[in-house]
Protein backbone atom coordinates (compact mmCIF):
# COMPACT_ATOMS: atom_id res chain seq x y z
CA UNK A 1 40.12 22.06 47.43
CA UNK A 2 43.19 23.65 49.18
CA UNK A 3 45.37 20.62 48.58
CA UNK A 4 44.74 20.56 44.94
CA UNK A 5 46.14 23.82 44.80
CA UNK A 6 49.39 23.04 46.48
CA UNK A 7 49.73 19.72 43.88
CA UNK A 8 48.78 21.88 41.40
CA UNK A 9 51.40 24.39 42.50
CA UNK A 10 53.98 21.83 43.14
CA UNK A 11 53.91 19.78 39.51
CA UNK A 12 52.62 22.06 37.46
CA UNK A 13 55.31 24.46 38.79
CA UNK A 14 54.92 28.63 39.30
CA UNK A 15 55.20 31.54 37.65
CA UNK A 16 52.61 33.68 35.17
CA UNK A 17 49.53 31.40 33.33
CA UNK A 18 47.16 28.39 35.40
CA UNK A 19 46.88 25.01 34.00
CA UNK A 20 44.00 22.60 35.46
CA UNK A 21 45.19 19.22 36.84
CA UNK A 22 43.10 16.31 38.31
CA UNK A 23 42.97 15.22 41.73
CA UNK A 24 46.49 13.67 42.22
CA UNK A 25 47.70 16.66 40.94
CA UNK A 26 48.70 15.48 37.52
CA UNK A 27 48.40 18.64 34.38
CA UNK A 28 45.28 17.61 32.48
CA UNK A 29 45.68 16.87 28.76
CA UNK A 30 44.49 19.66 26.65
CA UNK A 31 41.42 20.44 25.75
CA UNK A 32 40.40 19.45 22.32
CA UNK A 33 40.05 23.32 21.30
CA UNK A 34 43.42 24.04 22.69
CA UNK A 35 45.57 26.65 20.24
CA UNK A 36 48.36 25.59 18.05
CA UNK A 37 51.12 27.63 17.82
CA UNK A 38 51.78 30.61 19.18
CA UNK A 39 54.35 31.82 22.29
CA UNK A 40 55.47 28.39 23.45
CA UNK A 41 54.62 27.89 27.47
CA UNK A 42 57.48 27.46 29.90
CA UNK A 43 58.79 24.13 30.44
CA UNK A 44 57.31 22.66 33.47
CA UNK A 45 58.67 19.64 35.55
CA UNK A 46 57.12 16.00 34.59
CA UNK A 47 54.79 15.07 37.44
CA UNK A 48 56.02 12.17 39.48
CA UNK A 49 54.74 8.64 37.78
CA UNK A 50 51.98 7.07 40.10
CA UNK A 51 50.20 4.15 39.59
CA UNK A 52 46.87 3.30 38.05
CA UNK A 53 43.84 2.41 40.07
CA UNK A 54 43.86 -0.90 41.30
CA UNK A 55 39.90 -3.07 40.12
CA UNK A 56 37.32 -0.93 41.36
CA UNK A 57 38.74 1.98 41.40
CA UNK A 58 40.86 1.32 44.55
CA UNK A 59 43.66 3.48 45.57
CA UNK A 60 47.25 1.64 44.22
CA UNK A 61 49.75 0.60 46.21
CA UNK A 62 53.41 0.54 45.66
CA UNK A 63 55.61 -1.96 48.07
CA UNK A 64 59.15 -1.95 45.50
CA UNK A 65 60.43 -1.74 42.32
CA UNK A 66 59.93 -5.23 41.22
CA UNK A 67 61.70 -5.36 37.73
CA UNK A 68 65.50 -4.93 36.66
CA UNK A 69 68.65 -5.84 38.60
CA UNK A 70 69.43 -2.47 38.84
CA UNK A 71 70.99 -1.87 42.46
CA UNK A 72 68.72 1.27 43.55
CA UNK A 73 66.95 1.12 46.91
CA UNK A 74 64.67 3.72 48.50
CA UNK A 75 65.16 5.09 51.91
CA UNK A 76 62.16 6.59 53.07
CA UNK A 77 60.88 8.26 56.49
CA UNK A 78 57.91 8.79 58.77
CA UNK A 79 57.65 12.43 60.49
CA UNK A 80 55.55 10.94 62.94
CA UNK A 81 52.97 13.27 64.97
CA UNK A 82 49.73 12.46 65.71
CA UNK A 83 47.16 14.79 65.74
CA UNK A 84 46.62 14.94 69.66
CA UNK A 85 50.36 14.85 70.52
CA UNK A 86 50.73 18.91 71.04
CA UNK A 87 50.52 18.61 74.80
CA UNK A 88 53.40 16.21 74.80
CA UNK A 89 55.44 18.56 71.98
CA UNK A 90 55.09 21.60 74.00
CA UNK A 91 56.36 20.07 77.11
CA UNK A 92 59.81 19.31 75.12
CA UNK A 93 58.90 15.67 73.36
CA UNK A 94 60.65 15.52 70.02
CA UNK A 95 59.13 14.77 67.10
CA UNK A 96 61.33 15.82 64.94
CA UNK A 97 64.99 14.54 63.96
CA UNK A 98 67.18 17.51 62.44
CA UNK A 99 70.58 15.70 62.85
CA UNK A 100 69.15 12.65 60.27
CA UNK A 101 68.10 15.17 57.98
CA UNK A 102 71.50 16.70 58.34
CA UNK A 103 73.58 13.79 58.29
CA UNK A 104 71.60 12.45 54.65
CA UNK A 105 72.53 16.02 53.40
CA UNK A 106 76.51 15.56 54.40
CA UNK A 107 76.38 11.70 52.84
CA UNK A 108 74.64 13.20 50.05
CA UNK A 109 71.77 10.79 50.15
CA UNK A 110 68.28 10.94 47.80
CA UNK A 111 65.20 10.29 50.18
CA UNK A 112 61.64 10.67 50.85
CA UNK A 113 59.96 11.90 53.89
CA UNK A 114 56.36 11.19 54.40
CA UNK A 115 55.55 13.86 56.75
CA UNK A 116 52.26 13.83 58.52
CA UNK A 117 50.68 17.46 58.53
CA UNK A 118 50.20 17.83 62.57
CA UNK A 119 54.15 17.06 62.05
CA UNK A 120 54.46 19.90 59.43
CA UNK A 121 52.82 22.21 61.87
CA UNK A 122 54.64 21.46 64.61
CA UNK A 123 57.57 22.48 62.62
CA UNK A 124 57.43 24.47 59.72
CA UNK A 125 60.23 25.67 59.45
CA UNK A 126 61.95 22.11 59.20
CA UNK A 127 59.13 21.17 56.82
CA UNK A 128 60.18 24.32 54.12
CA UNK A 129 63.49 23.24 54.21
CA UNK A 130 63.32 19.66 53.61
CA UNK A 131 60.40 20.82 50.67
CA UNK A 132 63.23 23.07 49.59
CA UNK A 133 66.13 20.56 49.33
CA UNK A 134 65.92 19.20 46.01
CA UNK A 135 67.26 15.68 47.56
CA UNK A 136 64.48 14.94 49.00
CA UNK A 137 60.08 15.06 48.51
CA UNK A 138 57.92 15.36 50.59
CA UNK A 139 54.60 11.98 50.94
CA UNK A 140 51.76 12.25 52.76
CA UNK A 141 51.83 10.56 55.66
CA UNK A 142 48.04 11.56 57.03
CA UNK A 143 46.77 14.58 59.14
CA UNK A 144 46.36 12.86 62.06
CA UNK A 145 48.67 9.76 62.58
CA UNK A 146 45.36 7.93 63.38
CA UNK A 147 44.26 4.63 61.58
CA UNK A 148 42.74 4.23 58.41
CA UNK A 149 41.92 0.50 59.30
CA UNK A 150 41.74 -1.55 62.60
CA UNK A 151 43.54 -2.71 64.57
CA UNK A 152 46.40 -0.84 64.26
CA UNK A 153 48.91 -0.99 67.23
CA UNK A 154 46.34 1.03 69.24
CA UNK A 155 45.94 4.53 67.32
CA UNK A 156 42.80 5.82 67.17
CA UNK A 157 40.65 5.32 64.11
CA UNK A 158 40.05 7.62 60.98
CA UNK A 159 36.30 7.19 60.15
CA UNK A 160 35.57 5.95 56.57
CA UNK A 161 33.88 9.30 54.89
CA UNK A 162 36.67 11.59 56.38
CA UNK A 163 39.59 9.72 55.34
CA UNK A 164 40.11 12.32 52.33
CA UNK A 165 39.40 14.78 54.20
CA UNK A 166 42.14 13.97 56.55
CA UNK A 167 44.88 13.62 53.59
CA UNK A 168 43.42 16.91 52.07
CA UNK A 169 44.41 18.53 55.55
CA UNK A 170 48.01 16.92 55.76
CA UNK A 171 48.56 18.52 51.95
CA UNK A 172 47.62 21.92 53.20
CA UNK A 173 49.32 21.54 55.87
CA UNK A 174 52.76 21.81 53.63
CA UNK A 175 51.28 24.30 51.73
CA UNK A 176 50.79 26.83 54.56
CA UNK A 177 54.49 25.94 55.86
CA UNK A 178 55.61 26.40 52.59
CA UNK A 179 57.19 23.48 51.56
CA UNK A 180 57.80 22.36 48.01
CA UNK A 181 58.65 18.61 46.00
CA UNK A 182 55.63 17.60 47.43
CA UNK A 183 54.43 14.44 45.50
CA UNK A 184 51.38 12.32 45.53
CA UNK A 185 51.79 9.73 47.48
CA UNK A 186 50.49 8.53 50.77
CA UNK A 187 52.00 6.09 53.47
CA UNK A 188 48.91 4.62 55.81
CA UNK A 189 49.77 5.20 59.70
CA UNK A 190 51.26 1.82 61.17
CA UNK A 191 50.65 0.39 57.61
CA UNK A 192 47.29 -0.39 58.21
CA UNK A 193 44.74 -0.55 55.57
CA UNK A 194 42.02 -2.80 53.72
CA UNK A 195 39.95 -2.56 50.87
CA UNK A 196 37.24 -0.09 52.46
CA UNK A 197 40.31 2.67 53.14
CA UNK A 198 41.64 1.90 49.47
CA UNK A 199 37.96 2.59 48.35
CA UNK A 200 37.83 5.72 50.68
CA UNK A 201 41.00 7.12 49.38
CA UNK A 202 39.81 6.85 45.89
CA UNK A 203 39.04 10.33 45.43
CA UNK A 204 42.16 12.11 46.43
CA UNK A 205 43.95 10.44 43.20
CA UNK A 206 47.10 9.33 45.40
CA UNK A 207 49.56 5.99 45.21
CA UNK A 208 49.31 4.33 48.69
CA UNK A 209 53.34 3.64 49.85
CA UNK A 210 53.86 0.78 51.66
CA UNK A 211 57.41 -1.31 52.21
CA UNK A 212 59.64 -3.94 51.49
CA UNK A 213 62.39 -3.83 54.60
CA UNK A 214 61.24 -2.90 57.73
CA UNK A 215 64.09 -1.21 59.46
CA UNK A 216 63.12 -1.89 63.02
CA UNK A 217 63.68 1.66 64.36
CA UNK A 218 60.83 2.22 66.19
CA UNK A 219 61.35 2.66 70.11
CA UNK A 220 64.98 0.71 69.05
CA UNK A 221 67.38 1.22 71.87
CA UNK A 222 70.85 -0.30 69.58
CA UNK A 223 71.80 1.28 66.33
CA UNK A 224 73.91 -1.52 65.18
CA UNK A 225 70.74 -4.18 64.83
CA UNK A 226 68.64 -1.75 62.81
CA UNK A 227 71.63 -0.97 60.48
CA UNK A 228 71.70 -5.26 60.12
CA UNK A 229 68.01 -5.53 59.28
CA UNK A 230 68.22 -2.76 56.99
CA UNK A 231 71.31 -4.18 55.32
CA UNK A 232 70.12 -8.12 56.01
CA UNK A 233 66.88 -7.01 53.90
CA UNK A 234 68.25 -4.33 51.30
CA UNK A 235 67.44 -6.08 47.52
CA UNK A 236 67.67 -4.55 44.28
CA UNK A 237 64.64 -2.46 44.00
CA UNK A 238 64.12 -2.36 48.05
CA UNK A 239 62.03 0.39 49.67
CA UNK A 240 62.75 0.79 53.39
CA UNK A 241 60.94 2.44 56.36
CA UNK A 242 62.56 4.07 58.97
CA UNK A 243 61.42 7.61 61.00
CA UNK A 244 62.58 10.81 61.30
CA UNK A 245 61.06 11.29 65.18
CA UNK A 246 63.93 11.77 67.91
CA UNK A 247 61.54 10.31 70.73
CA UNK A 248 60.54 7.49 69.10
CA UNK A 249 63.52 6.30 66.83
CA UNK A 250 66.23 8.20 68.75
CA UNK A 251 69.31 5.82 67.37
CA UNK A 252 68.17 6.24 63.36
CA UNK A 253 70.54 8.79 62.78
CA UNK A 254 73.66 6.98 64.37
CA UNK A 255 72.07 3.62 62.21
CA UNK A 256 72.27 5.76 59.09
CA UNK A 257 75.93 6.41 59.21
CA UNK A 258 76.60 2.57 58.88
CA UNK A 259 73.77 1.77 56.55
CA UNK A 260 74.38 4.58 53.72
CA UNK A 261 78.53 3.64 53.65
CA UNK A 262 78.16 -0.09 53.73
CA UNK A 263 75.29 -0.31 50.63
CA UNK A 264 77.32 1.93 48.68
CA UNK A 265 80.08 -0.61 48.80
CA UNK A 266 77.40 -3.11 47.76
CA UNK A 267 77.20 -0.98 45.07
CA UNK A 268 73.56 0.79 45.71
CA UNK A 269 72.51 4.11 44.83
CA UNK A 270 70.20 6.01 46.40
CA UNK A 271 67.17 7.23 45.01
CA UNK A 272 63.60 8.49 46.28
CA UNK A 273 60.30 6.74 45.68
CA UNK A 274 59.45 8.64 42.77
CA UNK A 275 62.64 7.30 40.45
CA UNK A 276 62.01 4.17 42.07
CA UNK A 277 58.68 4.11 40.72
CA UNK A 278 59.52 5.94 37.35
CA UNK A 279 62.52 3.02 36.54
């Protein structure tokens, strides 16, 4: 499938020679008749650690580093877009948020963006650079913005045999804008799920990313009380969700500049999901 390319691409890294990987996009081990010896290949970058399959065979999921003192925390955000949102976009709604995404460059701040791929077509060009910034990765976040389980705060529904499908589409989505540090991980829309999208997921070999703090953005109208929930919450370990969508969350960025300055003196460093998950 496209996708698998683009993972493929992405961890196995480019240049001359192939290597086959599985579906998350992990190299596969050699095969058993592999040569010894010989030219020795480039050095490639290790994949980003994901989790094993939960019983059955369900897709993992990943709320916060849950071991250590260390005082790392995760700040992580949703390029919201759902799939039927162009209308709105090409009248002047924006989904995007360049002045966050400039403002964690200028605090130098590690982060992950799970982008959703109607998002990464909307803007591409913002896409390929925040792929291209080696501060931050790039999580799937869906094609479509709609729900992979119900109810969920009124989005429309995913059904059950194309929920791959739909992730598929999101990762070729950031292939075609051409957007790089893409990792294998996948945030549900609104946070919904149950067993039957875990099950569903199965196949496309990602870590589901959920949340410990819940920053409150959303539709929040004073910068100041998400900055307190994010700090009120913040442990050792914490992964927080906040968006990178103007309309929607248009005081993140000015919450951002209290947040990153006032952890730091707590004495937190800030790191993306996939050190969080790898420590």
């Amino acid at each position: 499938m496209a996708a698998l390319g683009l993972l493929g691409a992405v961890l196995v890294g480019c240049g001359g020679g192939t290597a086959e990987t599985t579906l998350s996009g992990r190299p596969a081990a050699p095969s058993a008749g592999a040569a010894v010896g010989g030219p020795k290949p480039a050095r490639v970058p290790a994949a980003p650690p994901t989790m094993a399959p939960g019983p059955g065979g369900l897709t993992p999921v990943y709320e916060r580093r849950t071991k250590g003192t260390e005082k790392v925390v995760a700040l992580t955000f949703d390029a919201d877009m759902t799939a039927d949102q162009g209308p709105r976009a090409a009248r002047g709604e924006r989904f995007d948020n360049p002045e966050l995404i400039a403002t964690l460059r200028r605090l130098k701040v590690d982060a992950t963006v799970f982008m959703t791929g109607r998002w990464a077509e909307e803007y591409p060009e913002q896409a390929r650079s925040i792929g291209g910034d080696p501060r931050f990765e790039i999580a799937n976040h869906s094609y479509s913005h709609y729900a992979f389980a119900t109810p969920c705060y009124g989005l429309p529904t995913v059904p059950g045999p194309d929920m791959t499908a739909d992730v598929q589409r999101a990762f070729d989505a950031f292939r075609d804008a051409g957007a790089l540090n893409v990792v294998p991980y996948f945030r549900f829309p609104g946070g919904c799920y149950d067993d039957a999208a875990l099950r569903a997921l199965a196949p496309a070999g990602v870590t589901a990313v959920q949340w410990d703090v819940v920053s409150g953005d959303a539709f929040a109208k004073d910068a100041d009380a998400v900055a307190e929930q994010v700090l009120d919450g913040v442990r050792p370990g914490s992964l927080v969700v906040l968006h990178c969508t103007r309309s929607a969350a248009p005081v993140t960025e000015r919450a951002i500049r209290r947040i990153v300055p006032e952890l730091r003196a707590r004495g937190y460093r800030f790191v993306k999901v996939s050190e969080l998950m790898s420590r």
